[in-house]
N, C-alpha and C. Protein backbone atom coordinates (compact mmCIF):
# COMPACT_ATOMS: atom_id res chain seq x y z
N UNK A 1 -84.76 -0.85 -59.98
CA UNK A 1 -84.92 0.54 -59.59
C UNK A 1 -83.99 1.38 -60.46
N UNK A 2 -84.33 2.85 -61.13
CA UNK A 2 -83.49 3.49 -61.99
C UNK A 2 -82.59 3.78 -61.04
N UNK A 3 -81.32 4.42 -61.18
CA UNK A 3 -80.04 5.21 -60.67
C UNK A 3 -80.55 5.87 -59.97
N UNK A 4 -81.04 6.72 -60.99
CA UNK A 4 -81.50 8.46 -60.24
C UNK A 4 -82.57 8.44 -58.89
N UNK A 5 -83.67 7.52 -59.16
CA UNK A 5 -84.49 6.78 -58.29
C UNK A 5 -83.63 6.70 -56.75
N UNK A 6 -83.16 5.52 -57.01
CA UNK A 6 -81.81 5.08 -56.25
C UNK A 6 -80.39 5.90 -55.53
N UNK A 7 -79.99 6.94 -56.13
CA UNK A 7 -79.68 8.34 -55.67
C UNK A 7 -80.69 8.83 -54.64
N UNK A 8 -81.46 9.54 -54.91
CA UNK A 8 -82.47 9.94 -54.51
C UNK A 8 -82.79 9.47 -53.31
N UNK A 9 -82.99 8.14 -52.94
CA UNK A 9 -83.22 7.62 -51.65
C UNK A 9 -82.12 8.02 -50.79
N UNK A 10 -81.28 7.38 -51.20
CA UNK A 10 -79.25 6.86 -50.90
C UNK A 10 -79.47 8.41 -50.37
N UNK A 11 -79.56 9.95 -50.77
CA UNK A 11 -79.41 11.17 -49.71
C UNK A 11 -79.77 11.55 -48.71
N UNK A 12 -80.54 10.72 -47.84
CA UNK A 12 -81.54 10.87 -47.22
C UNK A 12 -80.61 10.53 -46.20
N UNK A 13 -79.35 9.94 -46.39
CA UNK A 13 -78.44 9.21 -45.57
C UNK A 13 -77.23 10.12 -45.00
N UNK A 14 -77.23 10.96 -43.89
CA UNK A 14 -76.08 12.15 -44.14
C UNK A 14 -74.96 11.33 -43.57
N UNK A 15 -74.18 12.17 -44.02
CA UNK A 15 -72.72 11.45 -44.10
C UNK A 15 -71.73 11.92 -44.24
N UNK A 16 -70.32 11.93 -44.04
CA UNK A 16 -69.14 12.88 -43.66
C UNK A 16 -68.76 13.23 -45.28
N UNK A 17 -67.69 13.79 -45.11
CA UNK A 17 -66.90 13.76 -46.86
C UNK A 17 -65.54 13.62 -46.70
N UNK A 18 -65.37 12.74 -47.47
CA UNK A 18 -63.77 12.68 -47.57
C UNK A 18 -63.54 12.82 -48.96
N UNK A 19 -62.15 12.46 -48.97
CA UNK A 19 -61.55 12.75 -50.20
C UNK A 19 -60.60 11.49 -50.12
N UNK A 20 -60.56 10.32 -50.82
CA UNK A 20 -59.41 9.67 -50.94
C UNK A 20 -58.51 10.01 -51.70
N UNK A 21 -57.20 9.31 -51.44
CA UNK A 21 -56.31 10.12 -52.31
C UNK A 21 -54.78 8.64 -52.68
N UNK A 22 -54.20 8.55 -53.62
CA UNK A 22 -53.29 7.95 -53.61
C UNK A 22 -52.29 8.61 -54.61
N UNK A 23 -51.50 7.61 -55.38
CA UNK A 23 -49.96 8.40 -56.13
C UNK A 23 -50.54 7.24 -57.51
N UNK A 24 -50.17 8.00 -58.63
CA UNK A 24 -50.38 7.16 -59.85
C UNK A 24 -49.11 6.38 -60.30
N UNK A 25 -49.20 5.60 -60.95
CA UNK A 25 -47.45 5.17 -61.59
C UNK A 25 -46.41 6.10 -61.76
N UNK A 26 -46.80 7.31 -61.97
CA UNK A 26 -45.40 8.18 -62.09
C UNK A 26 -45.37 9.09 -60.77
N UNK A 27 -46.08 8.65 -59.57
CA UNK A 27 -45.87 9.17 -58.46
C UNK A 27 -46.48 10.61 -58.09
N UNK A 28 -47.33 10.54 -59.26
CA UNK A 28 -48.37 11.84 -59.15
C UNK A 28 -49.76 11.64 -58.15
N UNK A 29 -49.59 12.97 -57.52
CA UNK A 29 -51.21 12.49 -56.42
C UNK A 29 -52.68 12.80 -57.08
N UNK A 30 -53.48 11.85 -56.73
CA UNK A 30 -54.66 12.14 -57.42
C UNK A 30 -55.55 11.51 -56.34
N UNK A 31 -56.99 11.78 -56.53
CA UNK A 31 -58.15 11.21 -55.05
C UNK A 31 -58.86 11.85 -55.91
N UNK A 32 -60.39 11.46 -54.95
CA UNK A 32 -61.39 11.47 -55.23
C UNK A 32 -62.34 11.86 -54.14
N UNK A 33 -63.55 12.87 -54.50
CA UNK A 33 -64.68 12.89 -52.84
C UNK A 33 -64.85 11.59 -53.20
N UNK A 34 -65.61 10.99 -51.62
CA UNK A 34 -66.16 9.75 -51.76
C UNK A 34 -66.77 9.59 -50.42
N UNK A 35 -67.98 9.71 -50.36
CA UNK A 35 -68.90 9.49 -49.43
C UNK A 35 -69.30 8.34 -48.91
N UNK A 36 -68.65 7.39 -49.76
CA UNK A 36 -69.16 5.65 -49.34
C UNK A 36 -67.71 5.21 -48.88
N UNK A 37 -67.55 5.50 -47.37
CA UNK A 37 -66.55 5.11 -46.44
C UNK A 37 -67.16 4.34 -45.12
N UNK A 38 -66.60 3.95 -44.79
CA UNK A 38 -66.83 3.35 -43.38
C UNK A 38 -65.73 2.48 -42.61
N UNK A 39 -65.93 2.04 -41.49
CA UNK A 39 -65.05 1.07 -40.80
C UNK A 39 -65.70 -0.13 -40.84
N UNK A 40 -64.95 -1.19 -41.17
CA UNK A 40 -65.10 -2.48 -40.79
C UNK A 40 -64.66 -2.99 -39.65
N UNK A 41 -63.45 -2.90 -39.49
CA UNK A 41 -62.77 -3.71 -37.88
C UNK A 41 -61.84 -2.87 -37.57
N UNK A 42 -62.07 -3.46 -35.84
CA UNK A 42 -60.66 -2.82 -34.61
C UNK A 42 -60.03 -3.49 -34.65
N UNK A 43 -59.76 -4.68 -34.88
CA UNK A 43 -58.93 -5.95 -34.43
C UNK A 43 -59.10 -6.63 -35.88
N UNK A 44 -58.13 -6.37 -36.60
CA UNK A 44 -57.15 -5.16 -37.12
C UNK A 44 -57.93 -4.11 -37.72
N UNK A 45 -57.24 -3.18 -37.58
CA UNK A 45 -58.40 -1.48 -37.86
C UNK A 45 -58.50 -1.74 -39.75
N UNK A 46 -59.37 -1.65 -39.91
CA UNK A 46 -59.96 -1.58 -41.64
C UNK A 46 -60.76 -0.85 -41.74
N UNK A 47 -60.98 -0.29 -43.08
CA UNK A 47 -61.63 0.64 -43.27
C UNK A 47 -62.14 0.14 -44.55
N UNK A 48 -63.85 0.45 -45.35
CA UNK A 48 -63.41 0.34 -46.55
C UNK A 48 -63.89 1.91 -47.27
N UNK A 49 -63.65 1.78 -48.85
CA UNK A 49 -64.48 2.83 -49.66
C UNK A 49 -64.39 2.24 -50.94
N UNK A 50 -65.46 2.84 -51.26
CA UNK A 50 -66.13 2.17 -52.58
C UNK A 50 -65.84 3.18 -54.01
N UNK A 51 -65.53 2.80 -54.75
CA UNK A 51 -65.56 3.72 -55.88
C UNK A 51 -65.71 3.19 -57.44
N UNK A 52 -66.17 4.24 -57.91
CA UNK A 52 -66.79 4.21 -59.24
C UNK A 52 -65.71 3.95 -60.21
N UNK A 53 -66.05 2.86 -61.24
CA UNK A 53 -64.71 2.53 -62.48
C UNK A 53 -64.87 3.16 -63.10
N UNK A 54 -65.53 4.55 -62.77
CA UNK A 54 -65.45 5.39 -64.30
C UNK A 54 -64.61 6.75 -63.54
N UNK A 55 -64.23 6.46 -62.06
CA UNK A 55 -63.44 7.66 -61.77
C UNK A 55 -62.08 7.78 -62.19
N UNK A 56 -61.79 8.96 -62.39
CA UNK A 56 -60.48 9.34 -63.19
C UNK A 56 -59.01 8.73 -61.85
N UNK A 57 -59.24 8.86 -60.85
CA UNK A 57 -58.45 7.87 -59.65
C UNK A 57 -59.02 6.25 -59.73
N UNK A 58 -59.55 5.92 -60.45
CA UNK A 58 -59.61 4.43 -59.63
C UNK A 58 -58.46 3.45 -60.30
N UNK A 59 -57.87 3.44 -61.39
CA UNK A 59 -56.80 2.86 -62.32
C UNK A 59 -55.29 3.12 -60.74
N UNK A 60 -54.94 4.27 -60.44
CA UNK A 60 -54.43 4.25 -59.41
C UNK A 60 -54.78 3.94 -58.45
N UNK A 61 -55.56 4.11 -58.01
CA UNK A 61 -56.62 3.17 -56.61
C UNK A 61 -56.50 1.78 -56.59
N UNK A 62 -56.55 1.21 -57.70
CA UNK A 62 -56.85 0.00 -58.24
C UNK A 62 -55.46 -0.88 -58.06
N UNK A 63 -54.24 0.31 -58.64
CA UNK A 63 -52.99 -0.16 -58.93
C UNK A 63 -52.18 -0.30 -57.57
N UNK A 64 -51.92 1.11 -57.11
CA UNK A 64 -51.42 1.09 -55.98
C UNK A 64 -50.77 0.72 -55.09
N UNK A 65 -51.78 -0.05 -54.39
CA UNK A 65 -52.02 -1.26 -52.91
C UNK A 65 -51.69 0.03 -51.38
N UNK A 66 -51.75 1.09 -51.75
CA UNK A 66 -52.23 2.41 -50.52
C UNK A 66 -52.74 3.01 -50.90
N UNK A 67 -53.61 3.89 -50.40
CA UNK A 67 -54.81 4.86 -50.58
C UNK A 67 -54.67 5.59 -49.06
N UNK A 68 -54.99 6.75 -48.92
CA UNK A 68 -55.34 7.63 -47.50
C UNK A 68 -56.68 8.00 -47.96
N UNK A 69 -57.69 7.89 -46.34
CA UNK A 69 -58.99 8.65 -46.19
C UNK A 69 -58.56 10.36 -46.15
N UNK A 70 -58.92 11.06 -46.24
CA UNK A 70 -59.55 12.72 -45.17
C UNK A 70 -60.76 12.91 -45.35
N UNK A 71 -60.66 13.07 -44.08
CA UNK A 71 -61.57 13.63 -43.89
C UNK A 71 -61.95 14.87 -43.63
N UNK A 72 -62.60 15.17 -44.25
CA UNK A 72 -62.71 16.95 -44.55
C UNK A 72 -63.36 17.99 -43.61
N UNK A 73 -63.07 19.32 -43.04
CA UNK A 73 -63.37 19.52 -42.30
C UNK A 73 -64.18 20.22 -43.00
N UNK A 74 -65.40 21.30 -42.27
CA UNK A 74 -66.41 21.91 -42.66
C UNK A 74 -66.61 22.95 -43.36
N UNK A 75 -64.60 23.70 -43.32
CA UNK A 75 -64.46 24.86 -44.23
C UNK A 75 -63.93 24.02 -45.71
N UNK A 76 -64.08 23.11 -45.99
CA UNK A 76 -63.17 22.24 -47.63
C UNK A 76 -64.34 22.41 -48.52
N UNK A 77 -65.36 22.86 -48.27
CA UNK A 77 -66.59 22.59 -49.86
C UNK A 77 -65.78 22.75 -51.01
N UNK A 78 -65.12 23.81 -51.28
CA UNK A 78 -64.48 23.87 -52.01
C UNK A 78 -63.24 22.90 -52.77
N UNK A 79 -62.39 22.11 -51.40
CA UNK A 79 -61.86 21.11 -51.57
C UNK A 79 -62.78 19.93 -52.56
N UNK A 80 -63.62 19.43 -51.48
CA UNK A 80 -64.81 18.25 -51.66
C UNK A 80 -65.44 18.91 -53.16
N UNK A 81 -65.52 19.74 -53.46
CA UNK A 81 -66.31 20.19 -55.08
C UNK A 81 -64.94 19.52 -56.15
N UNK A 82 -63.83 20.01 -55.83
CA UNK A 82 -62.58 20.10 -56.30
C UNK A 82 -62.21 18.58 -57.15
N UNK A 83 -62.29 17.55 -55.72
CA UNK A 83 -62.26 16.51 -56.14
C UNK A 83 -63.21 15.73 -56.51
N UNK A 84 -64.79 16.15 -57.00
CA UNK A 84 -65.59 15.53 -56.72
C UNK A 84 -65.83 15.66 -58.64
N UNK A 85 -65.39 16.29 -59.09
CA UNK A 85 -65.23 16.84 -60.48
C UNK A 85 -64.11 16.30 -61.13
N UNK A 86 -64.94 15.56 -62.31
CA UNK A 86 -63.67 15.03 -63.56
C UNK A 86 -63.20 15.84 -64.71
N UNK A 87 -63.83 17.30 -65.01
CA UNK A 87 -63.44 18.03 -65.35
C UNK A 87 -62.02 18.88 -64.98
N UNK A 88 -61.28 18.34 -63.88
CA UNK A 88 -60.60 19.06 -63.70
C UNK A 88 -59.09 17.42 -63.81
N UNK A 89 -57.82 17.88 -64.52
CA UNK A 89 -57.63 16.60 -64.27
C UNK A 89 -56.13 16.29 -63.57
N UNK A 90 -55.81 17.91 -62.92
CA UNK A 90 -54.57 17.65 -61.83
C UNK A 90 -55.83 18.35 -60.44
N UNK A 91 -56.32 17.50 -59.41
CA UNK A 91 -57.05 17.98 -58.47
C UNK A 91 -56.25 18.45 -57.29
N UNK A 92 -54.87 18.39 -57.53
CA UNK A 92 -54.16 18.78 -56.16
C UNK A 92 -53.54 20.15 -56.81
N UNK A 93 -53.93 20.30 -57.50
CA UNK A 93 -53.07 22.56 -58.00
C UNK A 93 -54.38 23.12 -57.22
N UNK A 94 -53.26 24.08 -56.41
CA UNK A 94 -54.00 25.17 -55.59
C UNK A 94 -54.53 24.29 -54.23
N UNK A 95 -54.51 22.76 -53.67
CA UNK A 95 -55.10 22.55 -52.86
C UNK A 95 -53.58 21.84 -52.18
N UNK A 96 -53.40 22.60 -50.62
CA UNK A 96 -52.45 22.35 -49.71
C UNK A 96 -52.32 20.76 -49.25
N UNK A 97 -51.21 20.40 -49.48
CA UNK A 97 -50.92 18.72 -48.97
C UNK A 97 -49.68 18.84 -48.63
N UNK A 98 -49.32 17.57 -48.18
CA UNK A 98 -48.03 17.00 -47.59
C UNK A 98 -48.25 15.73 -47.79
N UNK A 99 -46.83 15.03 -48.61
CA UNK A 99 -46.52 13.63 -49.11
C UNK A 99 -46.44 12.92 -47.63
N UNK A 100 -47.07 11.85 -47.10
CA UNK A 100 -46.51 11.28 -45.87
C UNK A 100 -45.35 10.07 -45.83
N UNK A 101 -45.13 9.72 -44.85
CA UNK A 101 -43.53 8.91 -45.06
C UNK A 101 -44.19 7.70 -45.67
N UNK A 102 -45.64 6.91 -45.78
CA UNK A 102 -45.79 6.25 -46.55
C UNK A 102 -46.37 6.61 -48.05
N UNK A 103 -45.87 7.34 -48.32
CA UNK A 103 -45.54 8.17 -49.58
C UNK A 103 -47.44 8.48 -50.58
N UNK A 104 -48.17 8.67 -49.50
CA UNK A 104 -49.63 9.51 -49.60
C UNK A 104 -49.65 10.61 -49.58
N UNK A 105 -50.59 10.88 -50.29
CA UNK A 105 -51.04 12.67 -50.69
C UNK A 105 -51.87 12.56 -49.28
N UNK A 106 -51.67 13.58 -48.69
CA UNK A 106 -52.54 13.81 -47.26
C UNK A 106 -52.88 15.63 -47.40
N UNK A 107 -54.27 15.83 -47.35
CA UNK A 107 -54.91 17.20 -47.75
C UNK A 107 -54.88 18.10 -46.52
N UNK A 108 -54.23 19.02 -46.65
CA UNK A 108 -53.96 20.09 -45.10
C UNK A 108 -55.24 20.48 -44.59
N UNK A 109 -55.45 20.50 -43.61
CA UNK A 109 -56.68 21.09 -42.68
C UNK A 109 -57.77 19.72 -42.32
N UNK A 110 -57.87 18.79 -42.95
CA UNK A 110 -58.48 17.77 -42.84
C UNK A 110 -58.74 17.71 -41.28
N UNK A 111 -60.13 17.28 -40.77
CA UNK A 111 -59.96 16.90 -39.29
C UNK A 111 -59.28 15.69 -38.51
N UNK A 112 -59.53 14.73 -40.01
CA UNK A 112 -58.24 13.31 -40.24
C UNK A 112 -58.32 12.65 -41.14
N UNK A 113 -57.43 11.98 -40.86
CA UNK A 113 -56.65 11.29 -42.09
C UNK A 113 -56.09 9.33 -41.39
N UNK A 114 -56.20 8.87 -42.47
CA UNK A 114 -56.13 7.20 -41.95
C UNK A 114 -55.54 6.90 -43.78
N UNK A 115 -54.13 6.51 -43.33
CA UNK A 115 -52.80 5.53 -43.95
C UNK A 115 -53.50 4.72 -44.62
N UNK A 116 -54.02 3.83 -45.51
CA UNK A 116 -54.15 2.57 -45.28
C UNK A 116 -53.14 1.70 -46.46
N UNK A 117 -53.05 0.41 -46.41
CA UNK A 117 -52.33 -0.55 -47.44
C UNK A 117 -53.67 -1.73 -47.86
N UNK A 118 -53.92 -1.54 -49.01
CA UNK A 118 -55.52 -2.27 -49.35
C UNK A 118 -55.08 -3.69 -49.16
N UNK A 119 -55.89 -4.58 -48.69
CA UNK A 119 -55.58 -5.73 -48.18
C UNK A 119 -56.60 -7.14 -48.92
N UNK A 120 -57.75 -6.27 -49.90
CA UNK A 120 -58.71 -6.98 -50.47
C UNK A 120 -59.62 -6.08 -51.38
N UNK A 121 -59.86 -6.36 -52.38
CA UNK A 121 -60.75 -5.47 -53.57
C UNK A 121 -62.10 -6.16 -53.47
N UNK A 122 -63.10 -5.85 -53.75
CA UNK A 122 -64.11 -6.53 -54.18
C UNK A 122 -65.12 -5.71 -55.33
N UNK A 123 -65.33 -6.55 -56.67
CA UNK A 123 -66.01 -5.88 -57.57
C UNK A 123 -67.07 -5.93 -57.45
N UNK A 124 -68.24 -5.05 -57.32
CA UNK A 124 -70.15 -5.02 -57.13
C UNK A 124 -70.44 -4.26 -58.05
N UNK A 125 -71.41 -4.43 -58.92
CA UNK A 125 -71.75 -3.39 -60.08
C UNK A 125 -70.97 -2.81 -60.36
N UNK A 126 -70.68 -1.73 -60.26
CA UNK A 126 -70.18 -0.46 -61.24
C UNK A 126 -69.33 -0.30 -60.35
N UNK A 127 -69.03 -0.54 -58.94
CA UNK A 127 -67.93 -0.06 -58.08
C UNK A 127 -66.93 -0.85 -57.41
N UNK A 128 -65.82 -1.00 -56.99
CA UNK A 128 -64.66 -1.94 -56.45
C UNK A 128 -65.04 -1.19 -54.69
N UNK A 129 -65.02 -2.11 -54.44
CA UNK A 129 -64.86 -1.97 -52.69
C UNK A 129 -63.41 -2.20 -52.07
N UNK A 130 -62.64 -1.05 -51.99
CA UNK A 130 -61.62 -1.43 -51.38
C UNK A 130 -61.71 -1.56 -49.66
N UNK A 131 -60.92 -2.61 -49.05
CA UNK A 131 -61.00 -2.32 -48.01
C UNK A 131 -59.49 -2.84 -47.64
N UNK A 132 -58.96 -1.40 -46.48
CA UNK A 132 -57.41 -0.82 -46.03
C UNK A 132 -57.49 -1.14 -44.78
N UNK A 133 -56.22 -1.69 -44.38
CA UNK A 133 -55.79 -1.70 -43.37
C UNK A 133 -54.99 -0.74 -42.91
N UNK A 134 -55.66 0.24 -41.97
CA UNK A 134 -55.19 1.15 -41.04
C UNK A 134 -53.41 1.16 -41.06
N UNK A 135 -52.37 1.95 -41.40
CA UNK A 135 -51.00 2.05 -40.78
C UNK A 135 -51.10 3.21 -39.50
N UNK A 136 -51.33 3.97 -40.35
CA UNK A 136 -51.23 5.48 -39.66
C UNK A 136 -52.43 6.36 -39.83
N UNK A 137 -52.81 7.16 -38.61
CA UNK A 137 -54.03 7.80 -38.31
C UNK A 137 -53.63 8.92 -37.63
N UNK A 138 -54.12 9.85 -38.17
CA UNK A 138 -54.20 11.23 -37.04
C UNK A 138 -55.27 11.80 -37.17
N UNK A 139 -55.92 12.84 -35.97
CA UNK A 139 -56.91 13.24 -35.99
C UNK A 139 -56.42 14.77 -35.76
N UNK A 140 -55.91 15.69 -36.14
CA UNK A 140 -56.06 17.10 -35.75
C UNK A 140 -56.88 17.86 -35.30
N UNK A 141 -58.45 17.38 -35.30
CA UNK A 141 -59.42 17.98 -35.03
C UNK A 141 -60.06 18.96 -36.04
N UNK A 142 -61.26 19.12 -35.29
CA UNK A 142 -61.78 20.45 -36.13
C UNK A 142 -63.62 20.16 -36.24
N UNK A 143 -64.18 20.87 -37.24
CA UNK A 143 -65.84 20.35 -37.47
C UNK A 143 -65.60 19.80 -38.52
N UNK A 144 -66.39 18.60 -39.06
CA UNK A 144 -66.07 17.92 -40.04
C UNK A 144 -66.86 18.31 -41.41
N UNK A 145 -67.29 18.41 -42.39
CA UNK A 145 -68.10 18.70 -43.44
C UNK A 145 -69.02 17.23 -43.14
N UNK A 146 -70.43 17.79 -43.51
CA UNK A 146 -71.38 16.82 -44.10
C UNK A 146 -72.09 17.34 -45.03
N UNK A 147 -72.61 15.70 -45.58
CA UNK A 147 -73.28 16.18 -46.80
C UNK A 147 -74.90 15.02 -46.63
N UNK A 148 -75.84 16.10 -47.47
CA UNK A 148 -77.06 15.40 -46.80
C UNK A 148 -78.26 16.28 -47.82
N UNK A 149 -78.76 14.85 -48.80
CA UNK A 149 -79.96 15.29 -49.67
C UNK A 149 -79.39 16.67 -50.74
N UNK A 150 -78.45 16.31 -51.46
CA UNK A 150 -77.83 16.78 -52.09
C UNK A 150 -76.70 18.14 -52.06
N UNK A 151 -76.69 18.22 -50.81
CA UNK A 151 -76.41 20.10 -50.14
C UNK A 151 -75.21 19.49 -48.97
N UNK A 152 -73.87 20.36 -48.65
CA UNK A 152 -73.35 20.26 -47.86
C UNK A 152 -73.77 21.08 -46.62
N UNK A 153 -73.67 20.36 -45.27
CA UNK A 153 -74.02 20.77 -44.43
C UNK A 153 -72.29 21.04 -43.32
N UNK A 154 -73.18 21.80 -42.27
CA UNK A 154 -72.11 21.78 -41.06
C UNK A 154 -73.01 21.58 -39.63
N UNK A 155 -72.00 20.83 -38.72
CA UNK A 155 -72.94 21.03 -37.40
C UNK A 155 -73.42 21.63 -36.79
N UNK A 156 -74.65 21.80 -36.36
CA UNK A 156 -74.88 22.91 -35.25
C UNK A 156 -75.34 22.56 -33.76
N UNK A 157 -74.30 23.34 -33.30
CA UNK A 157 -74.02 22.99 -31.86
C UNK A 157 -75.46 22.94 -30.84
N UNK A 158 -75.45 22.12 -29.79
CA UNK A 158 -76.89 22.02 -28.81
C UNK A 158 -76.37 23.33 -28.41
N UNK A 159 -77.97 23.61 -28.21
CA UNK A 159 -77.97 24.94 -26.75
C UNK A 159 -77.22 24.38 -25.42
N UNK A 160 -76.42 25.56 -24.82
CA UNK A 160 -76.22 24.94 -23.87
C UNK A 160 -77.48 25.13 -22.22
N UNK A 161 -77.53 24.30 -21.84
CA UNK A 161 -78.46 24.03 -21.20
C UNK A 161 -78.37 25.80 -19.99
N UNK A 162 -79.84 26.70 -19.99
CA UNK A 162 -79.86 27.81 -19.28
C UNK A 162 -79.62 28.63 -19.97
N UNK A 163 -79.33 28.14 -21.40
CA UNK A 163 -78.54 29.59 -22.34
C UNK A 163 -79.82 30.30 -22.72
């Protein structure tokens, strides 16, 4: 099946946005959007995400051994464009963070965010599957961004019943 083909289907699939994010060898923060997240296990909490060897983060991703999810809330398009672009090649100027005590770039406003320490790589085609074991998690809340058939979306709330 071509890529684009294969794209093409793969949107049909809506899905949150995050942004991973880690520190490079000289302790600089860098991440990536990345839509191919999920959970694996509660017992012990894992998470994985998948990413492309041609992203300008994966050499740090790779290096590391921590990475943080965010998850982005519904006002970040701008964020999620930000990092989703290799044209740009410091992605944290102009976008609000805080270093956490396990020394992660964590993106302000996020609805959450999940610590992790990668615990296993796996190479598939073109992408490494990391998958993290959970340290630290918070959820601040909020609406989350989705994205769906090429277009970011936001939720829209049920009627409430009599309205």
């Amino acid at each position: 099946m071509a890529p684009d083909d294969f794209r093409k289907v793969l949107s049909h699939f809506g899905s949150g946005v995050t942004v991973v994010t880690t520190s490079d060898a000289d302790k600089r923060p860098t991440g990536l959007t990345c839509s191919a997240f999920a959970s694996v296990s509660l017992e012990p909490p894992l998470v994985l995400v998948c990413v492309d060897h041609k992203a300008q983060s994966f050499p740090a991703l790779r290096d590391h051994g921590r990475f943080a999810v965010n998850i982005l809330s519904s006002d970040q398009e701008a964020v999620s464009r930000r990092f989703a672009t290799s044209k740009i090649l410091d992605k944290f100027e102009g976008v609000a963070h805080t270093i956490s005590e396990l020394g992660l770039p964590l993106v302000a406003g996020a609805v959450a965010h999940l610590e992790c320490v990668t615990v296993s790589t796996h190479v598939e085609g073109d992408h490494t599957i990391f998958i993290g074991r959970v340290e630290r998690a918070g959820a601040p809340g909020g609406e989350p961004l989705l994205y769906f058939k090429g277009r970011y979306e936001r939720l829209v709330p049920e009627p409430k019943p009599g309205a």
